[in-house]
Protein backbone atom coordinates (compact mmCIF):
# COMPACT_ATOMS: atom_id res chain seq x y z
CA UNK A 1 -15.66 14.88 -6.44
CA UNK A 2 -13.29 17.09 -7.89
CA UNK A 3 -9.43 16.91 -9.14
CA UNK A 4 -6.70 17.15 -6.46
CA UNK A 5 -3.24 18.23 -7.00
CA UNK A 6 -1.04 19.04 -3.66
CA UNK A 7 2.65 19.74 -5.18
CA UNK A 8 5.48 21.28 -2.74
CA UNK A 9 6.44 24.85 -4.21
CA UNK A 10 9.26 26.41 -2.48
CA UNK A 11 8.83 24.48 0.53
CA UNK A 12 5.32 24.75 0.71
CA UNK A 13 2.14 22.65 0.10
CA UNK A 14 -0.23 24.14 -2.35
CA UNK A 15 -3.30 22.57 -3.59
CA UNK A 16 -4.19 22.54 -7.16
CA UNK A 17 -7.57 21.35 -8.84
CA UNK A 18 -7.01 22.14 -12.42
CA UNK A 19 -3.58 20.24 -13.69
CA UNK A 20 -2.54 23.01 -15.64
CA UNK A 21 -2.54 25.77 -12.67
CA UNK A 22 -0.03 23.46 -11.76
CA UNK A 23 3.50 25.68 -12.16
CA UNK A 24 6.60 24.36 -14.34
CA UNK A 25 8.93 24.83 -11.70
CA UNK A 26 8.31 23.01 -8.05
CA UNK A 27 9.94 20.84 -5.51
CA UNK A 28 7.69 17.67 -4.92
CA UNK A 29 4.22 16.04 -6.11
CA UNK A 30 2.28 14.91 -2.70
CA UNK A 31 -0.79 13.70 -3.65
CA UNK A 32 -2.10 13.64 -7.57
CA UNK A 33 -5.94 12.34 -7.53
CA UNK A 34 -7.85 12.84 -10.39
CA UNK A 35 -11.34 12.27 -10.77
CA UNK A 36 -12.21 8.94 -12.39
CA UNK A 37 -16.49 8.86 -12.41
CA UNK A 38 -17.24 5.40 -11.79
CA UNK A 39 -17.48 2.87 -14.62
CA UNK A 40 -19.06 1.14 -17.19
CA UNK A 41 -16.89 3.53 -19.36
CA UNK A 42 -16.78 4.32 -22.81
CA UNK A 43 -13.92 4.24 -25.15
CA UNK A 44 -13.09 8.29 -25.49
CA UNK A 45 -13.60 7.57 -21.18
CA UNK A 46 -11.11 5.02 -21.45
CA UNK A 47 -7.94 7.31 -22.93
CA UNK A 48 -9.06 9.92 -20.81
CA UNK A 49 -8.55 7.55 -17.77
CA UNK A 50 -5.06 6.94 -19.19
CA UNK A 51 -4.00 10.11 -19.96
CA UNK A 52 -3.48 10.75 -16.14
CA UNK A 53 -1.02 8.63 -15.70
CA UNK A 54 0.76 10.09 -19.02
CA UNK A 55 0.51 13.20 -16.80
CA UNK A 56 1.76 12.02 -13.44
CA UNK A 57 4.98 10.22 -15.54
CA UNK A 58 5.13 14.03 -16.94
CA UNK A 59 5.15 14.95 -13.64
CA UNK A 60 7.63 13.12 -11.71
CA UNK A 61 10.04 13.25 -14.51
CA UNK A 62 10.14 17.58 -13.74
CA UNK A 63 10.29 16.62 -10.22
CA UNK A 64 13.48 14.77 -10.96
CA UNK A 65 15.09 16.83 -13.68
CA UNK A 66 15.18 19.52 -10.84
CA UNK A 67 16.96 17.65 -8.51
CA UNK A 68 19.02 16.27 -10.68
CA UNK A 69 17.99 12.42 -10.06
CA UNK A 70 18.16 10.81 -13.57
């Protein structure tokens, strides 16, 4: 299993498997699926695992700022 990113970009879907290929500048996040290996996890694991979501809020709050949807 590998990362999947699928953000709208000028109207289209693109599909991204590294976060940062992902561009500044684009219209919509569709689908944002990270890998998460299956647990017991460790600690360093742990932050990773929350990190993403870090990301996503990162994210959405682009998406908004470019529509203008405080």
């Amino acid at each position: 299993m590998t990362h999947k990113f699928v953000i709208m970009v000028n109207g289209q879907l693109n599909t991204y498997f590294n976060y940062e290929d992902i561009p500044d500048k684009f219209d919509h996040v569709i689908e944002f699926r990270p890998e998460i290996s299956a647990g017991p996890h460790s600690e360093d694991e742990h932050e990773q695992i929350s990190a993403w979501n870090d990301k996503l809020q990162l994210l959405i709050q682009k998406e908004t700022a470019r529509f203008g949807n405080d």
